[in-house]
Protein backbone atom coordinates (compact mmCIF):
# COMPACT_ATOMS: atom_id res chain seq x y z
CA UNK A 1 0.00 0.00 0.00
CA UNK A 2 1.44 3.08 -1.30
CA UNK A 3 2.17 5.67 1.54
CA UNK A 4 -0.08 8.73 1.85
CA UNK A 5 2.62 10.82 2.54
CA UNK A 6 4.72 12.04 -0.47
CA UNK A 7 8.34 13.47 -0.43
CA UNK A 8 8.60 17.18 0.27
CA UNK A 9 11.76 16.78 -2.57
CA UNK A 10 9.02 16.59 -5.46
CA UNK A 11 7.60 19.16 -5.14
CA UNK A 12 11.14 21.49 -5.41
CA UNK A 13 11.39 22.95 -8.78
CA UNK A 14 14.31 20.82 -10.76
CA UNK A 15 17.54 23.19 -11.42
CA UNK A 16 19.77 25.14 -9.77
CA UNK A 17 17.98 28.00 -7.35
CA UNK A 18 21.41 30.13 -8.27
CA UNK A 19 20.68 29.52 -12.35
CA UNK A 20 16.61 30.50 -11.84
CA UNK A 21 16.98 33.80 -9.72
CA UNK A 22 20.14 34.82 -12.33
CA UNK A 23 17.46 34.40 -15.07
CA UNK A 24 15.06 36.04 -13.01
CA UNK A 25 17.12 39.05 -12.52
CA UNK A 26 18.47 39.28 -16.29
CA UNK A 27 14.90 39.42 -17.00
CA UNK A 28 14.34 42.09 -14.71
CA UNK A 29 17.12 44.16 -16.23
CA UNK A 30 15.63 43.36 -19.78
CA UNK A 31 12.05 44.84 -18.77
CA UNK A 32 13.73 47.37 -17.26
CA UNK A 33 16.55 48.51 -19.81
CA UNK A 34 13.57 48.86 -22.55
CA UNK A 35 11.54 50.81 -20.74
CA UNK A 36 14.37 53.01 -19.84
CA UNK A 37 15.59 52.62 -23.42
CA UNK A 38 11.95 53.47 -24.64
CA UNK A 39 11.57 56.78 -22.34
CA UNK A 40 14.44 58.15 -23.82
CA UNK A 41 13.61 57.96 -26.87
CA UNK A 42 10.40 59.35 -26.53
CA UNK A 43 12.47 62.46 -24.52
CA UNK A 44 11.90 61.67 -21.08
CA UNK A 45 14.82 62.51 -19.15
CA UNK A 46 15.78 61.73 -15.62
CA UNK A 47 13.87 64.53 -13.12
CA UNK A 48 14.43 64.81 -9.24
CA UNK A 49 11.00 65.65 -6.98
CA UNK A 50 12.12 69.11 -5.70
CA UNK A 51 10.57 67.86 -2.16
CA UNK A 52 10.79 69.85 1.51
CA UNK A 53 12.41 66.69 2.30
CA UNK A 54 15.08 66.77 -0.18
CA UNK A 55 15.85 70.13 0.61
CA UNK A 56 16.45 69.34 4.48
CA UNK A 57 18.67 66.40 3.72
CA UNK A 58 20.68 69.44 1.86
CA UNK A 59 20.40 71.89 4.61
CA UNK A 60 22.17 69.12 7.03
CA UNK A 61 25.22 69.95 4.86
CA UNK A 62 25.78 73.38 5.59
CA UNK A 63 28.10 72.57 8.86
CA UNK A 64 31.86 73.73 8.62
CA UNK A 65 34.15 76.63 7.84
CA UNK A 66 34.63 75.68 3.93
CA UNK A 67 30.79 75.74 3.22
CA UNK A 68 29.56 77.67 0.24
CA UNK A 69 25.78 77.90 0.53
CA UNK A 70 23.69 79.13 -1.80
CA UNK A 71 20.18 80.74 -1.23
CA UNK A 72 17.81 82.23 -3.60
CA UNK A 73 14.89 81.35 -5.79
CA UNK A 74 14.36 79.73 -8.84
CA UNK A 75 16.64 82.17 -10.93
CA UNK A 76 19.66 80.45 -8.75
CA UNK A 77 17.90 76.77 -8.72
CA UNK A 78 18.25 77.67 -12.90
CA UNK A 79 20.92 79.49 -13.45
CA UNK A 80 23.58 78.16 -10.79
CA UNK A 81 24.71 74.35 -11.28
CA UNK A 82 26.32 73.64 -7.92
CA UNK A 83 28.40 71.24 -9.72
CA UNK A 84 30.26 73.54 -11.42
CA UNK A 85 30.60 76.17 -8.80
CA UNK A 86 31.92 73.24 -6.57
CA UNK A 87 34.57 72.50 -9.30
CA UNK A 88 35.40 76.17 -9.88
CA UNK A 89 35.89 77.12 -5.73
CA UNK A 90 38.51 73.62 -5.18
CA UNK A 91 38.26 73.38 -1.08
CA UNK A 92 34.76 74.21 -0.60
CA UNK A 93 31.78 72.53 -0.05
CA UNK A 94 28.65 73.63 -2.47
CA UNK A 95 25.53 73.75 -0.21
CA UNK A 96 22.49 74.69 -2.76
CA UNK A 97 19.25 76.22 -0.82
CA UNK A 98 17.15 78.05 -3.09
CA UNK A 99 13.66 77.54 -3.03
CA UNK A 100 11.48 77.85 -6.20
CA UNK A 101 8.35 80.90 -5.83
CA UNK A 102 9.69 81.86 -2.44
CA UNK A 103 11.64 84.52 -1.32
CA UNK A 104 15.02 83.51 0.42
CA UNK A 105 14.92 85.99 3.62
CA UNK A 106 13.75 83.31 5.89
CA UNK A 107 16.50 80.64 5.03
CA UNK A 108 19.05 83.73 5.56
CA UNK A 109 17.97 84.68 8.29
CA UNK A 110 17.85 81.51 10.20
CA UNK A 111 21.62 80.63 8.84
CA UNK A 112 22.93 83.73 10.16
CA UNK A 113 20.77 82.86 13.89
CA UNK A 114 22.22 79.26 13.80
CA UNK A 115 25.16 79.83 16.40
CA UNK A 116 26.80 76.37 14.76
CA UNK A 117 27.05 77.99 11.23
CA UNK A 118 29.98 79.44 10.16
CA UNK A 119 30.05 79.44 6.40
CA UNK A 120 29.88 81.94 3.35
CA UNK A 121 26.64 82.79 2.21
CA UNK A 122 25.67 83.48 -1.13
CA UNK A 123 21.84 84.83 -1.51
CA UNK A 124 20.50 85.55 -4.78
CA UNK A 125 18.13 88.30 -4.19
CA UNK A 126 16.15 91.61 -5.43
CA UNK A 127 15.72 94.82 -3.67
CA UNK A 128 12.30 94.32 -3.92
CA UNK A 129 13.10 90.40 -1.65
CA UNK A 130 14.32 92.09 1.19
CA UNK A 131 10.61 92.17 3.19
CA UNK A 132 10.33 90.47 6.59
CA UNK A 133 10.47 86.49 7.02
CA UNK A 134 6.86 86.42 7.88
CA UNK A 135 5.73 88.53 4.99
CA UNK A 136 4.98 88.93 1.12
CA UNK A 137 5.88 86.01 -0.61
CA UNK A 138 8.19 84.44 1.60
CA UNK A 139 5.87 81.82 3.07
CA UNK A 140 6.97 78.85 1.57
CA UNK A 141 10.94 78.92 2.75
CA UNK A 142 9.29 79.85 6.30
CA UNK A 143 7.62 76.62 6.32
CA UNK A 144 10.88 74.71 4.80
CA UNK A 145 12.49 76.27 8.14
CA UNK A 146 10.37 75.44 10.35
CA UNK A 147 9.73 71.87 9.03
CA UNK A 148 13.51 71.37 9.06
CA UNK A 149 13.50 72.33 13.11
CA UNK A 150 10.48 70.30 13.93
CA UNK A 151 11.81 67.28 12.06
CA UNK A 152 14.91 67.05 14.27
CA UNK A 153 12.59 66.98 17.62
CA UNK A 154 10.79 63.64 16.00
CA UNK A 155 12.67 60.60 15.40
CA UNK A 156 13.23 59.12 12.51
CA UNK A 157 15.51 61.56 10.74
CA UNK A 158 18.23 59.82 9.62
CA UNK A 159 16.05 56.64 8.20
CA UNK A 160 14.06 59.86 6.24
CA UNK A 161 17.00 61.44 5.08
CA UNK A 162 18.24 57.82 3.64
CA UNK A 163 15.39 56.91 2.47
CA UNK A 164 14.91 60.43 0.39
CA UNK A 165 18.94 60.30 -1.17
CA UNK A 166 18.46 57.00 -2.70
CA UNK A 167 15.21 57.81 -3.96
CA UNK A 168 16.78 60.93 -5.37
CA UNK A 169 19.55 59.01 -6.61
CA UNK A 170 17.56 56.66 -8.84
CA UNK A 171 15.47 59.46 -10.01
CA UNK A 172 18.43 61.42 -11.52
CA UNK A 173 19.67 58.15 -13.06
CA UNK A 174 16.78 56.88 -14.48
CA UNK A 175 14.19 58.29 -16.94
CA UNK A 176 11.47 55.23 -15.72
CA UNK A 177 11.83 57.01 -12.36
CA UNK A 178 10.88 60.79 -12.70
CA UNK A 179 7.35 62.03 -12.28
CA UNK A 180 6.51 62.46 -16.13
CA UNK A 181 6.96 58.86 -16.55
CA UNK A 182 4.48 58.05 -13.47
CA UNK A 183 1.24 56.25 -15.08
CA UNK A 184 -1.07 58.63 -13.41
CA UNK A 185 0.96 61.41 -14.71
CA UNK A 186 0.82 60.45 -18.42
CA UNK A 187 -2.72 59.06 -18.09
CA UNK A 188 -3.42 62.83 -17.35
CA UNK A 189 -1.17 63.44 -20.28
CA UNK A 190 -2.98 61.03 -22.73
CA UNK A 191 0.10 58.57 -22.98
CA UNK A 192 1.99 61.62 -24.80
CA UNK A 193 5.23 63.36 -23.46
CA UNK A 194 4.86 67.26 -23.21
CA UNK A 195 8.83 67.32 -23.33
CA UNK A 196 8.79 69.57 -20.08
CA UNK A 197 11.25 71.86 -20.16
CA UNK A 198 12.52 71.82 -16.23
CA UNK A 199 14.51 68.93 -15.11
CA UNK A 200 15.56 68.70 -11.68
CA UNK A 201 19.11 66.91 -10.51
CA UNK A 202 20.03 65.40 -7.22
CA UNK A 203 21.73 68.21 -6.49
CA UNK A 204 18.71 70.39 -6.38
CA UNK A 205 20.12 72.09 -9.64
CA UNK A 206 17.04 72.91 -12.39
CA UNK A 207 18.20 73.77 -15.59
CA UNK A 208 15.80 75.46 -17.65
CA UNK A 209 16.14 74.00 -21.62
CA UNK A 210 14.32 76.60 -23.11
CA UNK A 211 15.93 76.60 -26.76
CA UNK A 212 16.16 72.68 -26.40
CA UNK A 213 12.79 71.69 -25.47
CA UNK A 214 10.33 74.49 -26.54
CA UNK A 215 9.37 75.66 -29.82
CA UNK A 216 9.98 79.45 -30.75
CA UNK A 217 5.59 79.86 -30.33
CA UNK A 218 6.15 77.78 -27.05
CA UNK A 219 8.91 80.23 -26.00
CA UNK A 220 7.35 83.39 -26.78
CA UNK A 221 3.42 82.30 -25.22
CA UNK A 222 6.08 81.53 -22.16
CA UNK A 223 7.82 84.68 -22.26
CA UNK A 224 4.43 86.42 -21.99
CA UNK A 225 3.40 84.83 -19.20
CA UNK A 226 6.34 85.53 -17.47
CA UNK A 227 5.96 89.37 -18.11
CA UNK A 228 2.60 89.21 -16.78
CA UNK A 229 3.18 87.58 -13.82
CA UNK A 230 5.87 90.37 -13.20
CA UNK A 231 2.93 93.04 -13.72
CA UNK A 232 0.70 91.15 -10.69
CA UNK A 233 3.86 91.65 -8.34
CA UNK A 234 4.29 95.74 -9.14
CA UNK A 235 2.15 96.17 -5.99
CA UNK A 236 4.40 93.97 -3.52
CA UNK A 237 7.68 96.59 -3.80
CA UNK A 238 8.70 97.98 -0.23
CA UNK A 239 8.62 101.61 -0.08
CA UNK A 240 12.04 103.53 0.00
CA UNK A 241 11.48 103.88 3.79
CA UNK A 242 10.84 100.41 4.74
CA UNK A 243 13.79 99.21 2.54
CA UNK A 244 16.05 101.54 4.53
CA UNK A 245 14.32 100.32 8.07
CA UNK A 246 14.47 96.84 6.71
CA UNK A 247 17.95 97.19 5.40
CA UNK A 248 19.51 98.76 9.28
CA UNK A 249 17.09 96.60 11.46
CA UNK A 250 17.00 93.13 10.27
CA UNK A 251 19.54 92.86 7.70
CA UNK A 252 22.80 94.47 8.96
CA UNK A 253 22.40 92.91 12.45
CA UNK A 254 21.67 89.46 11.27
CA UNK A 255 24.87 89.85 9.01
CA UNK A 256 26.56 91.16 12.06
CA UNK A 257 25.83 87.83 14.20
CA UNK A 258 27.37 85.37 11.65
CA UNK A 259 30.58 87.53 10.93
CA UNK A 260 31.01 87.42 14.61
CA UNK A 261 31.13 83.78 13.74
CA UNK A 262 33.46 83.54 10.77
CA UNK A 263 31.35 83.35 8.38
CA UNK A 264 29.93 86.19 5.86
CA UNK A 265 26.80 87.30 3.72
CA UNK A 266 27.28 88.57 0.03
CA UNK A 267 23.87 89.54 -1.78
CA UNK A 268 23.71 88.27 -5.47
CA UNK A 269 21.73 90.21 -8.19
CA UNK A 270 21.21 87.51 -10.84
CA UNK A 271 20.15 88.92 -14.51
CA UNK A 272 16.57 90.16 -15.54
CA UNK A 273 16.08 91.28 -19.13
CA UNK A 274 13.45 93.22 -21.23
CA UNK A 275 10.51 94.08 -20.07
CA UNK A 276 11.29 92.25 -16.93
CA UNK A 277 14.25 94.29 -16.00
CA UNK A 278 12.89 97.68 -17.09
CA UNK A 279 9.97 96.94 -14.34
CA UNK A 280 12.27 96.12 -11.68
CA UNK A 281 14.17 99.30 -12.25
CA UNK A 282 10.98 101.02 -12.50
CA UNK A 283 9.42 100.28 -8.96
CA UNK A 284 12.86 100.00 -7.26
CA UNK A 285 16.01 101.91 -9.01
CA UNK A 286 18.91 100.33 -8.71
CA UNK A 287 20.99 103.82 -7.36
CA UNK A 288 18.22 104.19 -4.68
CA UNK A 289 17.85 100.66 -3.83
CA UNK A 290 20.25 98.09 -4.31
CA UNK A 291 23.64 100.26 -4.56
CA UNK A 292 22.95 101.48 -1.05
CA UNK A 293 22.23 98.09 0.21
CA UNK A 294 25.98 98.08 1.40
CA UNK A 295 25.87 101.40 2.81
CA UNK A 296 23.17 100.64 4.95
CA UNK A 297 24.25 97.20 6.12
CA UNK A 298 27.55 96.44 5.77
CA UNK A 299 26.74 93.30 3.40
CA UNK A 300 28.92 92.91 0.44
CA UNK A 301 26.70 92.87 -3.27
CA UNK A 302 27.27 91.32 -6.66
CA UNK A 303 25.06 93.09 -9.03
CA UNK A 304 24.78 91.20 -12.65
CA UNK A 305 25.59 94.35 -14.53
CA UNK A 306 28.71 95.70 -12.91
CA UNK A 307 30.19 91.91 -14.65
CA UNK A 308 31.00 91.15 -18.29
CA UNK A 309 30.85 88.01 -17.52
CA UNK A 310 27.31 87.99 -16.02
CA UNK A 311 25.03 90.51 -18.02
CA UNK A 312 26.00 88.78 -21.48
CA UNK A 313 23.60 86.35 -21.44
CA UNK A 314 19.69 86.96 -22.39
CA UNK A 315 17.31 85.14 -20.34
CA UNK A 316 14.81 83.62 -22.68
CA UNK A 317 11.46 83.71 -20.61
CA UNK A 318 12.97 87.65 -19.55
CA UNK A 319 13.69 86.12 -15.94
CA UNK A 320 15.57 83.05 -16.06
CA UNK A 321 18.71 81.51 -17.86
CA UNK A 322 18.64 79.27 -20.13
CA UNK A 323 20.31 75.93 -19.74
CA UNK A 324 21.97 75.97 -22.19
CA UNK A 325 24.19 79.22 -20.98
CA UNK A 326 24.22 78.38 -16.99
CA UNK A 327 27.22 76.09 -17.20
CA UNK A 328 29.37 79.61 -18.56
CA UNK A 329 27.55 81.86 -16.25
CA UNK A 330 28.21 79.70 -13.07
CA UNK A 331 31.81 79.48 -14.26
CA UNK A 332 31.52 83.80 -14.61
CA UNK A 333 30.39 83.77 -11.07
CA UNK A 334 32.42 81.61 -9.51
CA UNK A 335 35.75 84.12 -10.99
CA UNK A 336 34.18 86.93 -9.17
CA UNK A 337 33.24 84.41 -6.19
CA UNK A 338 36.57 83.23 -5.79
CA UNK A 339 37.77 87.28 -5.35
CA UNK A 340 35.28 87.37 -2.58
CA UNK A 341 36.39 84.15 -0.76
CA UNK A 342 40.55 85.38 -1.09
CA UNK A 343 39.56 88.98 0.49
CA UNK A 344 37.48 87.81 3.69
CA UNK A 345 38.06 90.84 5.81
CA UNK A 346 36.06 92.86 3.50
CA UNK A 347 33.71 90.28 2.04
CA UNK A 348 33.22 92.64 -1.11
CA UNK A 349 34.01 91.93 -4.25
CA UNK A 350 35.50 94.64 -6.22
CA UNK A 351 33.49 96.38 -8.83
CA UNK A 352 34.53 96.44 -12.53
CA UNK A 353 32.12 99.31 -14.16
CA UNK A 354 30.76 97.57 -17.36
């Protein structure tokens, strides 16, 4: 009588377990590598969430004398690639803060109050920026400050911070891994690629390919809405008054605190053109604004047009740089940088009159 209980060895699968998870895995890599190879070609490119988490993992960098941070808004995020600057200033350590649609005085201000930083800051700014941390449109880096505070009183940091480098990682390494490629995203799309123009690195870098990836009509509808948008903001200019109380009472002795320290403030006037820039020097002049921003605070300036090397270049949308160009402009900058770093009992760089 044949047993009713039957060898647990028949029911193994025959081979070798090594030879069925290597065919397993090549198969993985096959799926994978077409779809990867399949994105490209349909010009999906590798693109980095610009998350508040991402940005804290950054701002956990900016500890020790031969930090470089940058701060700004999306003019920097575009037209400064850390990677470059990094390569340009040997010895230093790029830290890259700027925060897209939000003014930077928050993130400045809360550097220069953190007793444990000592490092150079570089803040692209306007005039027209320099408004209290709880004001105007300066919300959104408030929050990404307070966030980064609170998340350090809850556990669970460093498993968050992992957690968002490698996803970061594989994002700027693989097209199959960026938002545009999502299914709900090209559902929403219809299955068709609108060959956005913004693509995001780990390194929080966001160049801006508009000659690559828009066509001259796409260009100039996106020019115009640039130009408008500057028209809604005419109203949200500090008066000459407040910029002067502004300038004395917040700004000269935050920068006052972190010299103290070591470290230093410069304030960077990135490029505006057209339209854009005949606004800005409509509602705040340059000689009764930003040229006596030293003056009144002691902080050193870089404005775009006192620089060969940083007012040659048009900015396509009349605000931004184009990518195309940011790789010769961060190289510009990082000349008249490197004068600022070799001279830090001033902190000022030295003016060459166009």
């Amino acid at each position: 009588m044949p047993s009713s209980t039957s060898s647990s060895d028949s029911r193994l699968p025959s081979g070798s377990y090594v030879r069925i998870w290597f065919l397993c895995g090549l198969t993985c890599i096959a799926i994978l590598g077409s779809a990867e190879l399949s994105a490209r070609k349909e010009s999906f490119l590798p693109d980095v969430s610009d998350t508040m988490e991402l940005w804290h993992t950054h701002r956990d960098r900016v500890y020790g004398a031969d930090r470089i941070v940058i701060l700004g808004t999306s003019r920097a995020q575009v037209g400064i690639d850390p990677s470059v600057l990094a390569r340009e200033l040997p010895g230093h350590d790029v830290v890259f803060l700027p925060i897209s649609a939000s003014w930077p005085f928050p993130v400045l201000k809360d550097l220069c109050e953190d007793e444990e930083f000592n490092g150079l800051i570089f803040c692209e700014t306007t005039a027209e920026m320099i408004q209290p941390a709880e004001e105007g449109r300066s919300r959104t880096a408030l929050q990404y400050v307070k966030q980064y505070h609170d998340s350090h009183r809850t556990g669970g940091v460093l498993n968050r911070r992992l957690n968002t480098l490698i996803g970061a990682f594989l994002q700027d390494t693989f097209a199959i891994q960026s938002h545009g490629f999502m299914l709900e995203t090209l559902a929403s799309r219809r299955f068709r690629n609108d060959r956005n123009y913004l693509h995001m690195n780990r390194h929080r870098h966001r160049p801006a390919w508009y000659s690559e990836r828009m066509s001259p009509v796409e260009r100039e509808r996106h020019r115009e809405g640039r130009i408008q948008h500057r028209r809604d903001l005419l109203e949200e200019a500090p008066t000459l008054k407040e910029f002067e109380r502004l300038c004395s009472e917040e700004l000269k002795p935050l920068s006052r605190k972190l010299r103290k320290r070591g470290g230093g403030v410069i304030l960077v006037r990135m490029p505006t053109t057209g339209e854009h820039w005949t606004m800005d020097e409509r509602i705040t002049p340059r000689n009764l604004f930003w040229d006596r921003i030293e003056e009144l605070t002691g902080i050193g300036t870089i404005h775009f047009l006192d620089y060969p090397e940083l007012s040659r270049f048009e900015c396509p949308d009349t605000s931004h740089i184009d990518a195309k160009d940011a790789g010769d402009f961060t190289r510009g900058l990082a000349v008249i940088l490197r004068k600022v770093i070799e001279n830090p009992v001033s902190s000022r760089p030295v003016h060459e009159n166009p």
